[in-house]
Structure formats: C-alpha cells, structure tokens
PDB file of N, CA and C in Angstrom:
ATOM      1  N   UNK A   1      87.633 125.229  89.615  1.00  0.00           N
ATOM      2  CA  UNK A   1      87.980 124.132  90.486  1.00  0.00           C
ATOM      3  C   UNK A   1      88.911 123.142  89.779  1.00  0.00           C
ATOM      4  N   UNK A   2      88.842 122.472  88.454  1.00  0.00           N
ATOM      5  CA  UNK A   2      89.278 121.583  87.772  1.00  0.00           C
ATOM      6  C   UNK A   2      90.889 122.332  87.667  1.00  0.00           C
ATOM      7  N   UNK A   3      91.197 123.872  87.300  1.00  0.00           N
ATOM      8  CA  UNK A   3      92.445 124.051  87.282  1.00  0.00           C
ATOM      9  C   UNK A   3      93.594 123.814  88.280  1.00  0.00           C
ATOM     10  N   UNK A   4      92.928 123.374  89.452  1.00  0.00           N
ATOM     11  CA  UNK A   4      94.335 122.770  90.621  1.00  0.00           C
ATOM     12  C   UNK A   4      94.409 121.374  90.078  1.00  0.00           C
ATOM     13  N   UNK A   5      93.290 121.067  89.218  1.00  0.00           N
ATOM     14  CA  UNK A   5      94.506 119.723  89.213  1.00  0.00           C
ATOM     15  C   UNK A   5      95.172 119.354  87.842  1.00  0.00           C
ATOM     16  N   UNK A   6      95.951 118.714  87.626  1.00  0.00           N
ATOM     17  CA  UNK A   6      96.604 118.563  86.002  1.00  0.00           C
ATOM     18  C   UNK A   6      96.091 117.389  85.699  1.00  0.00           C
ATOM     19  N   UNK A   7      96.424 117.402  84.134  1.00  0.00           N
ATOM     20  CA  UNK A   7      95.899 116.120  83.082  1.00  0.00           C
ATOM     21  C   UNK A   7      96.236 114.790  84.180  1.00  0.00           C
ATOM     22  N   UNK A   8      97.591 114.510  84.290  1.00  0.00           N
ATOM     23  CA  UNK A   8      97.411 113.542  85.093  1.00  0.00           C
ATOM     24  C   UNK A   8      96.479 113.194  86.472  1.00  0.00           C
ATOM     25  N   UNK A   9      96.545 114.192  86.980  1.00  0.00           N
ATOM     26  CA  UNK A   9      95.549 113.843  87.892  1.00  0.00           C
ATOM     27  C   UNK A   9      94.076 113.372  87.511  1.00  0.00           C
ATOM     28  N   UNK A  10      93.349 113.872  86.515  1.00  0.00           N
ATOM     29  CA  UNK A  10      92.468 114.394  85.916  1.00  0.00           C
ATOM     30  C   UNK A  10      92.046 112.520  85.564  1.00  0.00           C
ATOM     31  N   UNK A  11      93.433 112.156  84.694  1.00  0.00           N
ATOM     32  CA  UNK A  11      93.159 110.645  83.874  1.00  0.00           C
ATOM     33  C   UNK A  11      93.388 109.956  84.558  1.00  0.00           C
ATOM     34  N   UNK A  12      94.145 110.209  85.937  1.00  0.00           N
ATOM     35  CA  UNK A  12      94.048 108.671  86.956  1.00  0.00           C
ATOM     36  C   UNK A  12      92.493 108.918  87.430  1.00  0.00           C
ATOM     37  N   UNK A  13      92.109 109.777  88.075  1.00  0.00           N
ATOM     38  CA  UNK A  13      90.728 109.768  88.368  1.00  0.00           C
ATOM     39  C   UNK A  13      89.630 109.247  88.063  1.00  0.00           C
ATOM     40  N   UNK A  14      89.973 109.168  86.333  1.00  0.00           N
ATOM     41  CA  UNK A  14      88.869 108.730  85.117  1.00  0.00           C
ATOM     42  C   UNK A  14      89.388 107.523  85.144  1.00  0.00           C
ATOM     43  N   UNK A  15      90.309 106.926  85.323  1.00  0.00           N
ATOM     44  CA  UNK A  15      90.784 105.496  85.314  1.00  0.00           C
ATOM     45  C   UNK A  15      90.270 104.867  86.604  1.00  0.00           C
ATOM     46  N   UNK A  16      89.979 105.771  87.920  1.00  0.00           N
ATOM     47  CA  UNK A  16      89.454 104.961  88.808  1.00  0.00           C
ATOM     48  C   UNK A  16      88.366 104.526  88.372  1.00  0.00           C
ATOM     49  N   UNK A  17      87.492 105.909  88.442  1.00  0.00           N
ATOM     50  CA  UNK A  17      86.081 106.262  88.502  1.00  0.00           C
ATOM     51  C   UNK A  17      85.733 104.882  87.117  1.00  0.00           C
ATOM     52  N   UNK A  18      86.200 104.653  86.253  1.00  0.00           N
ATOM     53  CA  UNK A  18      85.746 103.685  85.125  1.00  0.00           C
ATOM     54  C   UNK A  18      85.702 102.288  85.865  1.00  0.00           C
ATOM     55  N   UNK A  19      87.164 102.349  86.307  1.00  0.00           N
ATOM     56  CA  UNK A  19      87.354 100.576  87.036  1.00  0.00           C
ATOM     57  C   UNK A  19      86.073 100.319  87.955  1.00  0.00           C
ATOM     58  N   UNK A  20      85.741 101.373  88.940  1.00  0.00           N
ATOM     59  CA  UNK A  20      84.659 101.092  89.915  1.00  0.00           C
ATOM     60  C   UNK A  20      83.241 101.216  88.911  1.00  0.00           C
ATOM     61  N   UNK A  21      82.955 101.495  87.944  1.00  0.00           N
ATOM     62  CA  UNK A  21      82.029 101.346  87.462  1.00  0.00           C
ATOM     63  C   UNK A  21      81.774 100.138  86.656  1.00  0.00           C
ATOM     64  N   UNK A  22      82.729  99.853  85.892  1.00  0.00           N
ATOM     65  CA  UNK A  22      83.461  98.723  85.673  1.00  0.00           C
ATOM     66  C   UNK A  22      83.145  97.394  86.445  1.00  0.00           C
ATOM     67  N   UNK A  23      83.493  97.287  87.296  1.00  0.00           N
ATOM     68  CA  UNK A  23      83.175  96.579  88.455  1.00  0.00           C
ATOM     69  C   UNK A  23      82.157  96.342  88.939  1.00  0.00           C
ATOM     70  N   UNK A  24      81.048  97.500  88.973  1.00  0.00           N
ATOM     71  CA  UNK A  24      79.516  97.365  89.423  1.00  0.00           C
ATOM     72  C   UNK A  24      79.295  96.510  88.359  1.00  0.00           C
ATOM     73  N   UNK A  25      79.631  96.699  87.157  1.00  0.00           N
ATOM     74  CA  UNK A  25      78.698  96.507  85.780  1.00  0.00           C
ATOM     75  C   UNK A  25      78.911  94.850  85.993  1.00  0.00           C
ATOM     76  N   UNK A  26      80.514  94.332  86.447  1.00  0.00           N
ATOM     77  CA  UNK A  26      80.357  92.694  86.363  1.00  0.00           C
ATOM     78  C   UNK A  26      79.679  92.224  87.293  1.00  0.00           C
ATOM     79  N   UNK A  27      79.735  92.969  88.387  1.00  0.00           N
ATOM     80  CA  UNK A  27      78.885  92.510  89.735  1.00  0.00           C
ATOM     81  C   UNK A  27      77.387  92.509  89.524  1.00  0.00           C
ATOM     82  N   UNK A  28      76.861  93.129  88.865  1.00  0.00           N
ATOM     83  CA  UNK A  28      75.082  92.989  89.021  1.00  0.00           C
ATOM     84  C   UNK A  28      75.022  91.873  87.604  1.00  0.00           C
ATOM     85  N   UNK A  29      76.455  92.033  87.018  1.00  0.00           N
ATOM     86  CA  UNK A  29      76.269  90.587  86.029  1.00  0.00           C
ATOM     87  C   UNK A  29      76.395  89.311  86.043  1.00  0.00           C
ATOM     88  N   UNK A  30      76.656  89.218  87.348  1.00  0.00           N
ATOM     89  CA  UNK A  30      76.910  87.939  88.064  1.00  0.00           C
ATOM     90  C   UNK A  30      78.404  87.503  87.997  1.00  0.00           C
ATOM     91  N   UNK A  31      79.227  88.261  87.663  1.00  0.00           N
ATOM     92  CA  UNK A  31      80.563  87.778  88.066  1.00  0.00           C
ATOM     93  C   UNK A  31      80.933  88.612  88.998  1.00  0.00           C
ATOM     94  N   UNK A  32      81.024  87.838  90.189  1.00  0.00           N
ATOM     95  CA  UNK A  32      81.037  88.398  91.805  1.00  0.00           C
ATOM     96  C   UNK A  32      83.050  88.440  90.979  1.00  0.00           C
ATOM     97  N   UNK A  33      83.716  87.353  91.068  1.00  0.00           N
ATOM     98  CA  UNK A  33      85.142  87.205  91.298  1.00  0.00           C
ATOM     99  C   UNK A  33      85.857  88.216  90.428  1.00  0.00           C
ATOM    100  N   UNK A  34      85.149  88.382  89.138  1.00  0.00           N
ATOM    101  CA  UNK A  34      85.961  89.555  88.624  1.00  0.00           C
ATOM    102  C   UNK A  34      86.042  90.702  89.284  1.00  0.00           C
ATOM    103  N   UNK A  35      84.647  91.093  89.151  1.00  0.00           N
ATOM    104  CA  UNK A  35      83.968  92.392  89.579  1.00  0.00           C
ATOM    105  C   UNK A  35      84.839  92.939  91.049  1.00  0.00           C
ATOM    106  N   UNK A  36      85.539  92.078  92.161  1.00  0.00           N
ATOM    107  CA  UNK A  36      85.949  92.162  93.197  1.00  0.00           C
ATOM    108  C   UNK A  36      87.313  92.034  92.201  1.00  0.00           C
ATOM    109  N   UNK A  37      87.812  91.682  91.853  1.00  0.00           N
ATOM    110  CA  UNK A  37      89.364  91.876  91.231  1.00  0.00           C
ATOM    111  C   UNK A  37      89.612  93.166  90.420  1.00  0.00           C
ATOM    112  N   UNK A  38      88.880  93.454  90.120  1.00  0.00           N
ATOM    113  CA  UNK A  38      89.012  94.997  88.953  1.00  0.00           C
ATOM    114  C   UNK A  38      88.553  96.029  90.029  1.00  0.00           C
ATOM    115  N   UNK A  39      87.596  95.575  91.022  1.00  0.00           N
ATOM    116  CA  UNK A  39      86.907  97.080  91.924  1.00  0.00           C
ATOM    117  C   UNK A  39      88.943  97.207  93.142  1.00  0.00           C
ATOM    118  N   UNK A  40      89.763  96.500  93.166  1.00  0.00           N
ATOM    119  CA  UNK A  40      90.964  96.505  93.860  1.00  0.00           C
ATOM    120  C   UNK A  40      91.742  97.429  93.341  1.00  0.00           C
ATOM    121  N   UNK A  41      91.070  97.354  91.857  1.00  0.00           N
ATOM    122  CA  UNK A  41      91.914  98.592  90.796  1.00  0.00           C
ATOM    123  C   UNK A  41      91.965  99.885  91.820  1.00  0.00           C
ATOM    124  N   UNK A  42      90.634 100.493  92.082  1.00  0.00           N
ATOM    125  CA  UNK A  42      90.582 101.433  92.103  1.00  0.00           C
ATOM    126  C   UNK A  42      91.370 102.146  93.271  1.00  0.00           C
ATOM    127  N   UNK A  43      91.713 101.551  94.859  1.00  0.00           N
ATOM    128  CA  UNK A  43      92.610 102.130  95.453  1.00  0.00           C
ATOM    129  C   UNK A  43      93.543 102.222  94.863  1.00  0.00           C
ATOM    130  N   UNK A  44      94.305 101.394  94.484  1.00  0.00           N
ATOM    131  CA  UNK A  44      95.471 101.499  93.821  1.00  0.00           C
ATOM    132  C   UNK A  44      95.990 102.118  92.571  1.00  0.00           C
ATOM    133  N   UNK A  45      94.880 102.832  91.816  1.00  0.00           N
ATOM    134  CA  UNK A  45      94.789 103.956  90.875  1.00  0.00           C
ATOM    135  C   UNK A  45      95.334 104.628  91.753  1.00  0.00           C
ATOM    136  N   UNK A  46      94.304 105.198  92.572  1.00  0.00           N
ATOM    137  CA  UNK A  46      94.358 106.421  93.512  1.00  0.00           C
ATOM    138  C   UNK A  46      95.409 106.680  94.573  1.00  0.00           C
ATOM    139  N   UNK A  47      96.243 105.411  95.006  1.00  0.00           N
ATOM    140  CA  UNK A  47      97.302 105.678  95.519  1.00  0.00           C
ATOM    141  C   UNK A  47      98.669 106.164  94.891  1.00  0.00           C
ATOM    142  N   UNK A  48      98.310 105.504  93.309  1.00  0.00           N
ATOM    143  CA  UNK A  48      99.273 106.217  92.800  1.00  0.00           C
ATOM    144  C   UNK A  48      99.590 107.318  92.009  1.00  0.00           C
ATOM    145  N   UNK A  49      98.331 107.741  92.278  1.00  0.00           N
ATOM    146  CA  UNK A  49      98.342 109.432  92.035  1.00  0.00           C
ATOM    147  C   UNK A  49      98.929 110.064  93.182  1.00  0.00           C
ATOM    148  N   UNK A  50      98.405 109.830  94.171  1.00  0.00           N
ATOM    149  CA  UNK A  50      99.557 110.186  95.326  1.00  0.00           C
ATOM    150  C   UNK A  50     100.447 110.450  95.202  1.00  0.00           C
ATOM    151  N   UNK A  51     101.186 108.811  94.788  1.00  0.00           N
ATOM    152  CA  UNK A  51     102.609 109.310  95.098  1.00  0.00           C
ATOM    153  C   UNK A  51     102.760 109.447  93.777  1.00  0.00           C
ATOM    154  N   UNK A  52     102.729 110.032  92.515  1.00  0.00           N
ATOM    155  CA  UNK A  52     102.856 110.717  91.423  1.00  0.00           C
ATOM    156  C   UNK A  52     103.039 112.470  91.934  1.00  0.00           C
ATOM    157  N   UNK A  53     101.833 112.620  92.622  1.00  0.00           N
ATOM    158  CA  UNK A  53     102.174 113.852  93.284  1.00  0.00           C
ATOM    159  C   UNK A  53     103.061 114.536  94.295  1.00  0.00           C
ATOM    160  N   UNK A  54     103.250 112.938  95.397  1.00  0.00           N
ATOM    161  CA  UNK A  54     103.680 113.364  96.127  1.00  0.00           C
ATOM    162  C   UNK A  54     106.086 113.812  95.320  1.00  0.00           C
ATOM    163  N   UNK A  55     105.980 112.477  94.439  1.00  0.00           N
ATOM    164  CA  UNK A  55     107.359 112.915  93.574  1.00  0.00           C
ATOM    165  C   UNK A  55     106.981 113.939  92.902  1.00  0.00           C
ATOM    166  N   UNK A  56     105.759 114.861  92.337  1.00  0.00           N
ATOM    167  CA  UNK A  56     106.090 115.931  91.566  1.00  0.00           C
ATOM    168  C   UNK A  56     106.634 117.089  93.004  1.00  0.00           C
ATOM    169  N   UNK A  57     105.866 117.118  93.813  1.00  0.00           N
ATOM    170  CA  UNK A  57     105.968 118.339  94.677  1.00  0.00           C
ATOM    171  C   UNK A  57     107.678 118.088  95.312  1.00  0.00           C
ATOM    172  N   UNK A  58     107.977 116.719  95.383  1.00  0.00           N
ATOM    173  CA  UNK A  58     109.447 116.890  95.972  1.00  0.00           C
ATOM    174  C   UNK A  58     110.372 117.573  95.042  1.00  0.00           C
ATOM    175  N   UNK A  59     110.198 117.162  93.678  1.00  0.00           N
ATOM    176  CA  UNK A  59     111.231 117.823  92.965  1.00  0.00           C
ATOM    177  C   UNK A  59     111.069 119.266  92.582  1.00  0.00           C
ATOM    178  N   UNK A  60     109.753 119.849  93.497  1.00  0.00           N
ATOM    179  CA  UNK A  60     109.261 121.514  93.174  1.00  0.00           C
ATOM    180  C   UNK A  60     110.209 122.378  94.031  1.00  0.00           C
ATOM    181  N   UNK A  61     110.502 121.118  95.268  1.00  0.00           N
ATOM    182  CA  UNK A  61     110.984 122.104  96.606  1.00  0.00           C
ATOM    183  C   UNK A  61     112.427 122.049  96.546  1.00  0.00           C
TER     184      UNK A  61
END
C-alpha cells in the first residue's frame, strides 16, 4: 500500500498528522489560541500536497 505514494507524500502526511497532534497536546494544555493556530496547519499541509501532486502529474502528461 505505502508504495503508491512517494517520500514526499509520505513527509507532508507526517507533518500533518504531528501538527494535529501537536495541537491536541496545547489544547488539553490549556492553550485554546495556539492549539487552534497550529491545528490550521494541518489543511494546509494537506492541500499542498495536492497541488505538489497535482504539478508532478502535469509535467508526467
């Protein structure tokens, strides 16, 4: 399963998946304002794996 995706994909993922954990960890620590500023990370990791992908596949075709 892990071989469809590449390193990059692989380390934005781990960069989400950290930020949102990340984020729980300030939130049950009582910093609501961070914890909501770093958990914003994580779409925006993930969108730009997107379009990381979506420019690798254009320059495939």
């Amino acid at each position: 399963m892990l071989k469809k995706f590449s390193t990059t994909d692989i380390l934005l993922f781990i960069a989400a998946f950290l930020s949102l954990i990340f984020s729980e960890v300030l939130y049950f620590k009582g910093e609501a304002n961070a914890a909501i500023f770093i958990g914003i990370w994580v779409p925006s990791i993930l969108a730009f794996g997107i379009y990381l992908n979506l420019i690798n596949n254009k320059k495939i075709d």
